[in-house]
PDB file of N, CA and C in Angstrom:
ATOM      1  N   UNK A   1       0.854  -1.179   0.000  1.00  0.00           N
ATOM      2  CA  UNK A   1       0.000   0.000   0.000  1.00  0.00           C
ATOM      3  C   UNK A   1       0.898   1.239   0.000  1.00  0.00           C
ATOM      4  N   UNK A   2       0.644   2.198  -0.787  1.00  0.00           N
ATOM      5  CA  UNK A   2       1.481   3.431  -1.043  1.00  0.00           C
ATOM      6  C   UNK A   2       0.912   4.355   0.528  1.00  0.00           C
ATOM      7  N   UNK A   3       2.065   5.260   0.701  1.00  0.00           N
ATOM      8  CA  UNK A   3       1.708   6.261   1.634  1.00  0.00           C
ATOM      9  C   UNK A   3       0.369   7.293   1.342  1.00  0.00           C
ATOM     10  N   UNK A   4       0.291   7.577   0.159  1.00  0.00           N
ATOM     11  CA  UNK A   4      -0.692   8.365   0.024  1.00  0.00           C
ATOM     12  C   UNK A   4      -2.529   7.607   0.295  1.00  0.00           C
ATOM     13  N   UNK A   5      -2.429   6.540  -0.244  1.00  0.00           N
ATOM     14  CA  UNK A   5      -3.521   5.483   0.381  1.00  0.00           C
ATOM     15  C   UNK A   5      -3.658   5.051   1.826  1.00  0.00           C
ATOM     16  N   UNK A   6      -2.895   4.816   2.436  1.00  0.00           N
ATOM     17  CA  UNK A   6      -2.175   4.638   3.935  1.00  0.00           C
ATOM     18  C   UNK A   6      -3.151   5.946   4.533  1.00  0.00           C
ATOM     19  N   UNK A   7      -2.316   7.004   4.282  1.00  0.00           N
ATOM     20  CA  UNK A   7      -2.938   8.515   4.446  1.00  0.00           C
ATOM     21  C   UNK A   7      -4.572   8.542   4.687  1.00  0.00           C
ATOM     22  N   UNK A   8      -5.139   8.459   3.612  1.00  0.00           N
ATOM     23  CA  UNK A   8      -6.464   8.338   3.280  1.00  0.00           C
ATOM     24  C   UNK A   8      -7.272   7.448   3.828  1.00  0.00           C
ATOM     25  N   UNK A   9      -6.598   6.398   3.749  1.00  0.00           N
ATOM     26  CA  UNK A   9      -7.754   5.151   5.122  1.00  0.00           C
ATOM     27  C   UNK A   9      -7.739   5.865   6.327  1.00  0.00           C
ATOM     28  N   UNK A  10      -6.292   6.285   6.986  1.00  0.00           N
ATOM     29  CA  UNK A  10      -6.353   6.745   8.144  1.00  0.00           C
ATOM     30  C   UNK A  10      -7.502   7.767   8.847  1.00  0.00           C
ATOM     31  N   UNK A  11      -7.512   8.338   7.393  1.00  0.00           N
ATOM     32  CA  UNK A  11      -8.248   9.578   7.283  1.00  0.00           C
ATOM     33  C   UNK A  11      -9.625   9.125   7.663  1.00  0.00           C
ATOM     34  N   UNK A  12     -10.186   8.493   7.000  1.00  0.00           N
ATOM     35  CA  UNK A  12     -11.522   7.895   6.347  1.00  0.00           C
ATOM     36  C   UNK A  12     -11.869   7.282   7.998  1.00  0.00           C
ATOM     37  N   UNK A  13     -10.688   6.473   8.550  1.00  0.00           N
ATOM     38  CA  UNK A  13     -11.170   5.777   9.889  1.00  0.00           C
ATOM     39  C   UNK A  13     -11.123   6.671  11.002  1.00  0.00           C
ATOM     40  N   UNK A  14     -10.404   8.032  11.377  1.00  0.00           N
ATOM     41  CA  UNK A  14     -10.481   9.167  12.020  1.00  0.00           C
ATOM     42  C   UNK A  14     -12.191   9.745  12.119  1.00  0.00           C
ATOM     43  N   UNK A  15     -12.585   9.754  10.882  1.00  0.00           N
ATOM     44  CA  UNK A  15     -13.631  10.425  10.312  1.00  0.00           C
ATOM     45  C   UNK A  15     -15.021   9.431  10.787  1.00  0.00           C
ATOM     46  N   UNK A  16     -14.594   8.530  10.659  1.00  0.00           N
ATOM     47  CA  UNK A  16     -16.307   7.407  11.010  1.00  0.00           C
ATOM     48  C   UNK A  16     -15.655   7.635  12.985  1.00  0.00           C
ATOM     49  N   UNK A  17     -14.743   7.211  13.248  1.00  0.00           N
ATOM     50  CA  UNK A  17     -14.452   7.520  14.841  1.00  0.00           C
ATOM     51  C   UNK A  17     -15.379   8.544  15.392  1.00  0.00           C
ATOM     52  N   UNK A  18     -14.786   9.858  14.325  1.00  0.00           N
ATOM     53  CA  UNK A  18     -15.722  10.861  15.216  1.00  0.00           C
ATOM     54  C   UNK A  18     -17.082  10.931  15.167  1.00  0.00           C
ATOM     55  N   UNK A  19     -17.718  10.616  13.790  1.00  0.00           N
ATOM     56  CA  UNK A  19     -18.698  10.681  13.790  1.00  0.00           C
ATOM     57  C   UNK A  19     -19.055   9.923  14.127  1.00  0.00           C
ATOM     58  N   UNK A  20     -18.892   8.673  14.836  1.00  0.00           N
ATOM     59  CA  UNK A  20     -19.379   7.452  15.775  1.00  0.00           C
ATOM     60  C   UNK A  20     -19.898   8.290  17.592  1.00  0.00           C
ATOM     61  N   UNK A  21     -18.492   8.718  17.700  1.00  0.00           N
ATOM     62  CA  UNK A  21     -18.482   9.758  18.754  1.00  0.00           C
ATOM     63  C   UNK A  21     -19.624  10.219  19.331  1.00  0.00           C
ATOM     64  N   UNK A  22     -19.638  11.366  17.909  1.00  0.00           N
ATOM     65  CA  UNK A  22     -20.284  12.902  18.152  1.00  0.00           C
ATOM     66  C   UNK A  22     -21.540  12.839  17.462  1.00  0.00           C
ATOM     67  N   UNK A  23     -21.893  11.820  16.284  1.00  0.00           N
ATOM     68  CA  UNK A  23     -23.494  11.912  16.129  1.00  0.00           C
ATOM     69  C   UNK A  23     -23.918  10.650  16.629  1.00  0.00           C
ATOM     70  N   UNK A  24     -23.675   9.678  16.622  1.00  0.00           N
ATOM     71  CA  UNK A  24     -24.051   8.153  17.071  1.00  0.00           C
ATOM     72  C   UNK A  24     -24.068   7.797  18.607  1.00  0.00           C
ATOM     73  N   UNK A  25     -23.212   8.417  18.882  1.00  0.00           N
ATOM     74  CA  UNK A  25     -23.189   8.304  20.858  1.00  0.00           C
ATOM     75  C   UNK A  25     -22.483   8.995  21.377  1.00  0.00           C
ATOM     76  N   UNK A  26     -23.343  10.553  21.519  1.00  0.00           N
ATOM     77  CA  UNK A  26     -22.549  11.785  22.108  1.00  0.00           C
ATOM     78  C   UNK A  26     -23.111  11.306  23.572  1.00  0.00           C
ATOM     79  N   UNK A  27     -24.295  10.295  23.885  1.00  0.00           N
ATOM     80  CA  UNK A  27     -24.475   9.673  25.366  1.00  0.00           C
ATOM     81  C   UNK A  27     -23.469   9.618  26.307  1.00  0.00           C
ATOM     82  N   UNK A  28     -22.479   8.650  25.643  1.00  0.00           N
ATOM     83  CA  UNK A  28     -21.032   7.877  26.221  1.00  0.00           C
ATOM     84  C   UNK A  28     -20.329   9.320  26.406  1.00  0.00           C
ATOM     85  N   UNK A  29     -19.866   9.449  28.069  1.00  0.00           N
ATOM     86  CA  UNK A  29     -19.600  10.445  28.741  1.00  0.00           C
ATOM     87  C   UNK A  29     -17.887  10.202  28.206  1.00  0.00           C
ATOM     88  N   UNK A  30     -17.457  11.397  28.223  1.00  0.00           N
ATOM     89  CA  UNK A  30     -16.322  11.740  27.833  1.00  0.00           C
ATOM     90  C   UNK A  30     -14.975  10.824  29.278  1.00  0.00           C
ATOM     91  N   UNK A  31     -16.092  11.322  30.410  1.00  0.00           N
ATOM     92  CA  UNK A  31     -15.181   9.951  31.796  1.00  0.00           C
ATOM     93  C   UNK A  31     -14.903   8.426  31.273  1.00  0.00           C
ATOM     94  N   UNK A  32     -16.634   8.387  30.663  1.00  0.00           N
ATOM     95  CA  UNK A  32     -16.049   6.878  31.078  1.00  0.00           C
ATOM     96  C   UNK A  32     -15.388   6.356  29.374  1.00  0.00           C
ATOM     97  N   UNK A  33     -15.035   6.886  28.767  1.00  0.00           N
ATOM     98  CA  UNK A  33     -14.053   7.036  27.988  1.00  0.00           C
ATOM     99  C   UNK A  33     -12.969   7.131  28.362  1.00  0.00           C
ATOM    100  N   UNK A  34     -12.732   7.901  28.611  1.00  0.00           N
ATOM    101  CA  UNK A  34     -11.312   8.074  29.530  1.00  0.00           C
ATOM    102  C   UNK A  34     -10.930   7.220  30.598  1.00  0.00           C
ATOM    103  N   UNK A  35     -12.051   6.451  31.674  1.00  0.00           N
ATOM    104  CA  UNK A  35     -11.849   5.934  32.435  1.00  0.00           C
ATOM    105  C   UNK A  35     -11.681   4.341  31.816  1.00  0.00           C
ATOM    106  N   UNK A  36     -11.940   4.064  30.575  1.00  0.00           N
ATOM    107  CA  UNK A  36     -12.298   2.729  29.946  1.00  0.00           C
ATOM    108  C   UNK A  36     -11.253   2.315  28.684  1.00  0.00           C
ATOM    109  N   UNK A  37     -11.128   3.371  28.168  1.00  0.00           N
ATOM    110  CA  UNK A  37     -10.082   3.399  26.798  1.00  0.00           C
ATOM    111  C   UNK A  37      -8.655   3.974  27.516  1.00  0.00           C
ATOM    112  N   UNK A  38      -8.392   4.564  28.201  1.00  0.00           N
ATOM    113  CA  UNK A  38      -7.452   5.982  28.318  1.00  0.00           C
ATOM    114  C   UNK A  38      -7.659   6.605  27.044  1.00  0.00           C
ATOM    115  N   UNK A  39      -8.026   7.532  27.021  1.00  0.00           N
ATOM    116  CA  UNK A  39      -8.749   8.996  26.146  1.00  0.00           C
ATOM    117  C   UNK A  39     -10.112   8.667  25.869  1.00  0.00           C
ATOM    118  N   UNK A  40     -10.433  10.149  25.468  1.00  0.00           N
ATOM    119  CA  UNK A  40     -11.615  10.683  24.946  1.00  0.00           C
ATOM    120  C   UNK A  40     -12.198  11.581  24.069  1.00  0.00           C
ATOM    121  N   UNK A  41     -12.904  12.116  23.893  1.00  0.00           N
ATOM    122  CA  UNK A  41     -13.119  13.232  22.745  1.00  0.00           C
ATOM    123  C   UNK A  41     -11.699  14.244  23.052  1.00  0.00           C
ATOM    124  N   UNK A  42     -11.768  14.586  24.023  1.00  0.00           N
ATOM    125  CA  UNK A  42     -10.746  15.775  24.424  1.00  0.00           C
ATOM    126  C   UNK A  42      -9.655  15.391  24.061  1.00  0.00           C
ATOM    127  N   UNK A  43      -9.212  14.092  23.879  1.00  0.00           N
ATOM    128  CA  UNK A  43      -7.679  13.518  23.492  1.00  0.00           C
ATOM    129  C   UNK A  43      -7.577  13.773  21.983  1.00  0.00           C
ATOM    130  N   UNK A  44      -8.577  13.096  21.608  1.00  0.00           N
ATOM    131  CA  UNK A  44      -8.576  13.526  19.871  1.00  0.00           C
ATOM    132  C   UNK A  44      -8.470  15.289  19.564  1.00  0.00           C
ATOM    133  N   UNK A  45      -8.980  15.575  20.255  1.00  0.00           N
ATOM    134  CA  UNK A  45      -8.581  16.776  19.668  1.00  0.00           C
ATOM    135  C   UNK A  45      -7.643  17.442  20.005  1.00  0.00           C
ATOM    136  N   UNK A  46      -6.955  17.354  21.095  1.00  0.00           N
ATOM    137  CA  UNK A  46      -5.393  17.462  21.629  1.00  0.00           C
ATOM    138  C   UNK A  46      -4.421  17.115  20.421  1.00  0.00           C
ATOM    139  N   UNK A  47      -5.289  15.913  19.921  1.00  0.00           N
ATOM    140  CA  UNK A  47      -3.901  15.193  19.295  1.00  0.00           C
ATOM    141  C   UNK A  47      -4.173  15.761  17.506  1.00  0.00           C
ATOM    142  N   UNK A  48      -5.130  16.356  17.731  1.00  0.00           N
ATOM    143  CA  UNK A  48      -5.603  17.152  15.927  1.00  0.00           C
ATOM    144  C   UNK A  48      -4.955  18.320  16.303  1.00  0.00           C
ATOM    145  N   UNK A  49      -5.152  18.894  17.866  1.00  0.00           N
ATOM    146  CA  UNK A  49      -4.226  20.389  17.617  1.00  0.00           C
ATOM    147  C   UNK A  49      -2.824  19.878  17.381  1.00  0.00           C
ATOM    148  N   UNK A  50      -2.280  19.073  18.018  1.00  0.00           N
ATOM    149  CA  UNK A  50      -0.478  18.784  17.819  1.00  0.00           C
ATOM    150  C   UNK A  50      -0.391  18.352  16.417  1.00  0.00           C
ATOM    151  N   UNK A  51      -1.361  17.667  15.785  1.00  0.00           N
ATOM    152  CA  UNK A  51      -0.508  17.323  14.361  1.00  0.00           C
ATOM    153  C   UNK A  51      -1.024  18.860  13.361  1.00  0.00           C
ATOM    154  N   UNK A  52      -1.690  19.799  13.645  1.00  0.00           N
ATOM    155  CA  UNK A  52      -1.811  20.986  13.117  1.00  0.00           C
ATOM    156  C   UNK A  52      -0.292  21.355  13.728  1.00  0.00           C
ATOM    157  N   UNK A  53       0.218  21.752  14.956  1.00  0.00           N
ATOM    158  CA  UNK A  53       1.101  22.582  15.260  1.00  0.00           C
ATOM    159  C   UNK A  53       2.599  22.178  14.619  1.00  0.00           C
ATOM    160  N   UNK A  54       2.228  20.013  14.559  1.00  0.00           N
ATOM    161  CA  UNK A  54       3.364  20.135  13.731  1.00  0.00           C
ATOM    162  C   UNK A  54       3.628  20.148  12.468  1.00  0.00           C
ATOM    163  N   UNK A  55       2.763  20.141  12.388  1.00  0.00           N
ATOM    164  CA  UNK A  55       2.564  21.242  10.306  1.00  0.00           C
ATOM    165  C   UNK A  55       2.995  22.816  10.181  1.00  0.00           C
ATOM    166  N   UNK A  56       3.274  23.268  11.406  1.00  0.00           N
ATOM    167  CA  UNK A  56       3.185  25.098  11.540  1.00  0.00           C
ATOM    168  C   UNK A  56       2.123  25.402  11.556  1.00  0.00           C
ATOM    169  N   UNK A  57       0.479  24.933  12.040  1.00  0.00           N
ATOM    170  CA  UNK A  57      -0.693  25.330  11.481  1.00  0.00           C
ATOM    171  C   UNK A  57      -0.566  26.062  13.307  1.00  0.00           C
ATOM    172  N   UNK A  58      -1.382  27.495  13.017  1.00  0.00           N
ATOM    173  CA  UNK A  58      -1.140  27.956  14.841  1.00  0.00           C
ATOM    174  C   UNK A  58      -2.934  27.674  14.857  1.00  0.00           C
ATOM    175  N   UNK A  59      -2.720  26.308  16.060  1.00  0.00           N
ATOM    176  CA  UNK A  59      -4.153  25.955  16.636  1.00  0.00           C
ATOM    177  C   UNK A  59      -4.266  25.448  17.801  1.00  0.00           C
ATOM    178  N   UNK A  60      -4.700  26.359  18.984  1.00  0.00           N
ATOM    179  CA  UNK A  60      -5.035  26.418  20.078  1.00  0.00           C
ATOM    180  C   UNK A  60      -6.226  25.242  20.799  1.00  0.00           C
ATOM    181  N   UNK A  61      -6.114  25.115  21.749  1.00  0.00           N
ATOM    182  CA  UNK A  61      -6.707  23.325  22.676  1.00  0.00           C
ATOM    183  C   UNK A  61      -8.266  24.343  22.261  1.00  0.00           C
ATOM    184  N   UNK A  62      -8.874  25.538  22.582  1.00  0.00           N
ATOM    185  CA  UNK A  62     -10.200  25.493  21.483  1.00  0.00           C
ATOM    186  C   UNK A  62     -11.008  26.024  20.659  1.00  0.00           C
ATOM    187  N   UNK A  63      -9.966  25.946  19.751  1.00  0.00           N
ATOM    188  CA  UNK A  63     -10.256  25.804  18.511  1.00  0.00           C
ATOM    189  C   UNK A  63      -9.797  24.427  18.014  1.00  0.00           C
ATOM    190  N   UNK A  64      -9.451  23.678  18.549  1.00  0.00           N
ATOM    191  CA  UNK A  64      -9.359  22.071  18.034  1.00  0.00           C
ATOM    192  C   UNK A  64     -10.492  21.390  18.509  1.00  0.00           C
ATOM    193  N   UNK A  65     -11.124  22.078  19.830  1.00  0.00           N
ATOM    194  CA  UNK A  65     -11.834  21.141  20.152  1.00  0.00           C
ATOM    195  C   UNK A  65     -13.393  21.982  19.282  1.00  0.00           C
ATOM    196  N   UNK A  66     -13.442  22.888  18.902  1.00  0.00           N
ATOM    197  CA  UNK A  66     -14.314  23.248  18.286  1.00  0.00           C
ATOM    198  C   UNK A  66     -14.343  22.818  16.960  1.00  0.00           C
ATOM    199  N   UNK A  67     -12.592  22.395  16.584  1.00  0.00           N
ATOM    200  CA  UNK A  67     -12.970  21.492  14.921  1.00  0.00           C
ATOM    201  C   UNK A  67     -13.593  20.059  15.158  1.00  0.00           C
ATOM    202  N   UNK A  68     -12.989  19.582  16.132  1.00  0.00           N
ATOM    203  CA  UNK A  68     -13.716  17.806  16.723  1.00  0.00           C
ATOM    204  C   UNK A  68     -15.106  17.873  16.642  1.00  0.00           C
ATOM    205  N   UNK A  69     -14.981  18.760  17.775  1.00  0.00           N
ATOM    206  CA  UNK A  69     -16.964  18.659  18.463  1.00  0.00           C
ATOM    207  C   UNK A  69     -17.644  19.299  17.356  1.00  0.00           C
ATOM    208  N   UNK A  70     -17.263  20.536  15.958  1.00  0.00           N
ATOM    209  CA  UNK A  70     -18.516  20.375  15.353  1.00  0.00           C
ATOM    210  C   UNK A  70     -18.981  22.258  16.139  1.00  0.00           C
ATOM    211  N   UNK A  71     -18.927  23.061  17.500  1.00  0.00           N
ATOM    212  CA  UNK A  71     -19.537  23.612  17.918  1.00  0.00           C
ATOM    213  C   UNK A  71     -18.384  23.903  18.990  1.00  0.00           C
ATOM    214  N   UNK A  72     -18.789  24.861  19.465  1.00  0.00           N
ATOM    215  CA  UNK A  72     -17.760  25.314  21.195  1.00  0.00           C
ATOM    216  C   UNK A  72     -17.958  24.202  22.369  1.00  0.00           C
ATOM    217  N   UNK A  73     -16.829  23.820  22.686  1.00  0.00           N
ATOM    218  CA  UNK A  73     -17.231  22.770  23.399  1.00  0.00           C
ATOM    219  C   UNK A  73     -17.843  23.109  24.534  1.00  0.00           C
ATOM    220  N   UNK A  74     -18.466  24.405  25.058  1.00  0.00           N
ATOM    221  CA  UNK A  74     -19.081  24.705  25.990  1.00  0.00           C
ATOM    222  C   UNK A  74     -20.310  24.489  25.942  1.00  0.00           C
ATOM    223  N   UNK A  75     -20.922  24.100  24.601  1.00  0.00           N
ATOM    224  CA  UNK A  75     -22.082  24.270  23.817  1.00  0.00           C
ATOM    225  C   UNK A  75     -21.975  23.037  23.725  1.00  0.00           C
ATOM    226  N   UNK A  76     -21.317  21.896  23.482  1.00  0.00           N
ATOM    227  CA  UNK A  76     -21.684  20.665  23.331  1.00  0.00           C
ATOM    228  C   UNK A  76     -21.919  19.809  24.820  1.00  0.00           C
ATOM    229  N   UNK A  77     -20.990  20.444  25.929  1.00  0.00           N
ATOM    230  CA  UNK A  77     -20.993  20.141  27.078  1.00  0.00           C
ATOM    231  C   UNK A  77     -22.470  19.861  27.867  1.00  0.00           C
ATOM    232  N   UNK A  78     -22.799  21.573  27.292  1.00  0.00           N
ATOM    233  CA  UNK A  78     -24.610  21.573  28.141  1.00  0.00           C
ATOM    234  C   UNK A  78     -25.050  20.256  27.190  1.00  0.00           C
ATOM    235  N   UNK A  79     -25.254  20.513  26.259  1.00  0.00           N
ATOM    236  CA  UNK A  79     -26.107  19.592  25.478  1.00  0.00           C
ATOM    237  C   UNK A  79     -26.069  17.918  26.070  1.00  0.00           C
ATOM    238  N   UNK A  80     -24.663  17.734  25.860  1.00  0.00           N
ATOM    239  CA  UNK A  80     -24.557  15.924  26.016  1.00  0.00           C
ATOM    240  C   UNK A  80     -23.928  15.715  27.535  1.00  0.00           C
ATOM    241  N   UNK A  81     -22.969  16.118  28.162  1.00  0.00           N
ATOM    242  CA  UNK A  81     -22.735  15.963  29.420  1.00  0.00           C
ATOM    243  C   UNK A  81     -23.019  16.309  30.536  1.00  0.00           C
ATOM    244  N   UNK A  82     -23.096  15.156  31.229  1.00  0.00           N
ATOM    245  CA  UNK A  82     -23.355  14.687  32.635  1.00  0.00           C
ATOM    246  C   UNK A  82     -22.966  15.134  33.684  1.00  0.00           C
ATOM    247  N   UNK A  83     -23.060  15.158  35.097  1.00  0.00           N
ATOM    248  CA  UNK A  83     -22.500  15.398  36.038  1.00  0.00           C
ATOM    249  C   UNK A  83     -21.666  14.144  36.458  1.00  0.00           C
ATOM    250  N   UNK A  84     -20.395  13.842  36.204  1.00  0.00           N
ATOM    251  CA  UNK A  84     -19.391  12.356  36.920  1.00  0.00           C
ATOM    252  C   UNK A  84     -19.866  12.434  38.161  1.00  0.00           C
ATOM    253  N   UNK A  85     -19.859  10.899  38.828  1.00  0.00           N
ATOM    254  CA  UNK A  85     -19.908  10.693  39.897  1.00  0.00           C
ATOM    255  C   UNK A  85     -18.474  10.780  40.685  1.00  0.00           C
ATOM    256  N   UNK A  86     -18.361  10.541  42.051  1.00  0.00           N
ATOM    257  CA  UNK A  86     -17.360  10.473  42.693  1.00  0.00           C
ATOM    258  C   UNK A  86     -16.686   9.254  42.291  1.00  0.00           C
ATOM    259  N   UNK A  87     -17.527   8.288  41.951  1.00  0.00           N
ATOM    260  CA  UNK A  87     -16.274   7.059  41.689  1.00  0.00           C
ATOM    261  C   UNK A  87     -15.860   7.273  40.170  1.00  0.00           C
ATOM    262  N   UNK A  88     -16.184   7.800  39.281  1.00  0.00           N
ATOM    263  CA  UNK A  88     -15.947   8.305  37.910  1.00  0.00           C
ATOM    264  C   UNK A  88     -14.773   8.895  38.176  1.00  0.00           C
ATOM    265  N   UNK A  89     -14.577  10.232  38.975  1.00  0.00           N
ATOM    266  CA  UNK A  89     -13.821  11.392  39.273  1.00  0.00           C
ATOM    267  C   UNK A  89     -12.689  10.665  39.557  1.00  0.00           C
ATOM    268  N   UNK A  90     -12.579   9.500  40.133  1.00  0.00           N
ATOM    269  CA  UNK A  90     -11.348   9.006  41.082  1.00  0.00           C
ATOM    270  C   UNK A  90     -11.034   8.195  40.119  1.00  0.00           C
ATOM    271  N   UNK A  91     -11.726   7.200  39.028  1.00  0.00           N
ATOM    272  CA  UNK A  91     -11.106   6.526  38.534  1.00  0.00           C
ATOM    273  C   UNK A  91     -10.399   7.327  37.361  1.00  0.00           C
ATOM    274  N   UNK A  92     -11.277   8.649  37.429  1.00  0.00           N
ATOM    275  CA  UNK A  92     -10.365   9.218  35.843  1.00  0.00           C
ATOM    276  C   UNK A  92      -8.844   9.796  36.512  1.00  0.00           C
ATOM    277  N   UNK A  93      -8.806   9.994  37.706  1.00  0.00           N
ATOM    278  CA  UNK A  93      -7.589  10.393  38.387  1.00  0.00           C
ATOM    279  C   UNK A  93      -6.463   9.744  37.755  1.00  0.00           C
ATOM    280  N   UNK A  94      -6.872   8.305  37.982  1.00  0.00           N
ATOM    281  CA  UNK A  94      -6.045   7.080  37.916  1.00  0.00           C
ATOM    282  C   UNK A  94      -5.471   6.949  36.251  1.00  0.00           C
ATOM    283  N   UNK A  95      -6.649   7.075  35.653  1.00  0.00           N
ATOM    284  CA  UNK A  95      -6.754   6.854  33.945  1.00  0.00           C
ATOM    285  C   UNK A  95      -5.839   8.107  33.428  1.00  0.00           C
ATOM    286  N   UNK A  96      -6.237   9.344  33.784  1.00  0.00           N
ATOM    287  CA  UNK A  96      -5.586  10.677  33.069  1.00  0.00           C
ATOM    288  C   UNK A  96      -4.152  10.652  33.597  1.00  0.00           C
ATOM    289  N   UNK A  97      -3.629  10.019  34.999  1.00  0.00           N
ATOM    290  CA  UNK A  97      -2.275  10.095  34.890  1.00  0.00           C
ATOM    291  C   UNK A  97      -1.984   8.752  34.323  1.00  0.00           C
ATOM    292  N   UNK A  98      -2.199   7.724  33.879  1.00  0.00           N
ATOM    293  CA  UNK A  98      -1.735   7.020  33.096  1.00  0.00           C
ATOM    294  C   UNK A  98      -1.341   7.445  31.783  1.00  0.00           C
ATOM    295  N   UNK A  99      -2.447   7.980  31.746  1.00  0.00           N
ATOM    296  CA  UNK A  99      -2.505   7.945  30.012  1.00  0.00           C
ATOM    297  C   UNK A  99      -2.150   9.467  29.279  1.00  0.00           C
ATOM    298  N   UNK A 100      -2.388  10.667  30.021  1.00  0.00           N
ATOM    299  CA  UNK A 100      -2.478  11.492  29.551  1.00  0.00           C
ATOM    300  C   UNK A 100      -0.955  11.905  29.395  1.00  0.00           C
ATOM    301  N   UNK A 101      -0.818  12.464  28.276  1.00  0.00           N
ATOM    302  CA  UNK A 101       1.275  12.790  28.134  1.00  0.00           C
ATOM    303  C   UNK A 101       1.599  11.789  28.106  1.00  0.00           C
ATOM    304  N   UNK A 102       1.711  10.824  27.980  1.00  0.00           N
ATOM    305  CA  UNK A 102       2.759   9.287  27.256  1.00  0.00           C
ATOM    306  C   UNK A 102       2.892   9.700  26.493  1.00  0.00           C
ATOM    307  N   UNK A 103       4.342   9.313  25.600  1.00  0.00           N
ATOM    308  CA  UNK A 103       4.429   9.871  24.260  1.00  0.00           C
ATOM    309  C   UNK A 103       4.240   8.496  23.139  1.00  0.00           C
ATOM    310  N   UNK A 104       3.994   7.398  23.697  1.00  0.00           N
ATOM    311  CA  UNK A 104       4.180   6.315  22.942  1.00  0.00           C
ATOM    312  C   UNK A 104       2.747   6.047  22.740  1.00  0.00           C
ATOM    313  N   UNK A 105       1.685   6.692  22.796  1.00  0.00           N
ATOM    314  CA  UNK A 105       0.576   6.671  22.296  1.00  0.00           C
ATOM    315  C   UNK A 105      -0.039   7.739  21.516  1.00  0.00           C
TER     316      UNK A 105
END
C-alpha cells in the first residue's frame, strides 16, 4: 500500500471515529471514555491540535476542540454531558495520569 492510500484510510477511519463519537453516541460520557479506553473526545482533539502545530498550522486546545466537536465545546458540554460521579472522578484520576502525556501513544 502506497503512503498516500495509507494517508487516506487513516483519514476515512479518524472520520467514522468521530462521527461514531459525536453523532451516534454523544451519550457515552467523555469519563467513562477516559476511564475505559485511556482517552476521549478531548484527546482527539489534543492530538488534531499537535498534528496541526506540527505542520506550523497555529491551533489552540479550542479551537481544536471546536474542529472535533462540530460547535464550542461549551455548547456541546450543556447539550450531552453529565455530572461524573465520585467514583468516575477518582477513577479518571487514575486513567488521566496514566494515560495522559505518554508519548508512545
Amino acid at each position: 500500500m502506497d503512503d498516500q492510500t495509507r494517508t487516506e484510510l487513516e483519514a476515512a477511519a479518524f472520520r467514522a471515529l468521530r462521527h461514531h463519537l459525536m453523532e451516534q453516541r454523544p451519550d457515552v460520557q467523555n469519563i467513562d471514555l477516559m476511564n475505559l479506553a485511556g482517552f476521549c473526545r478531548n484527546c482527539l482533539s489534543r492530538w488534531y491540535m499537535e498534528a496541526a502545530q506540527e505542520r506550523g498550522l497555529d491551533m489552540d486546545k479550542e479551537a481544536a476542540r471546536e474542529a472535533f466537536y462540530g460547535m464550542p465545546y461549551e455548547d456541546w458540554k450543556t447539550r450531552n454531558q453529565t455530572e461524573a460521579t465520585r467514583e468516575q472522578k477518582a477513577e479518571f484520576e487514575t486513567a488521566f495520569r496514566e494515560n495522559v502525556g505518554k508519548k508512545d501513544s
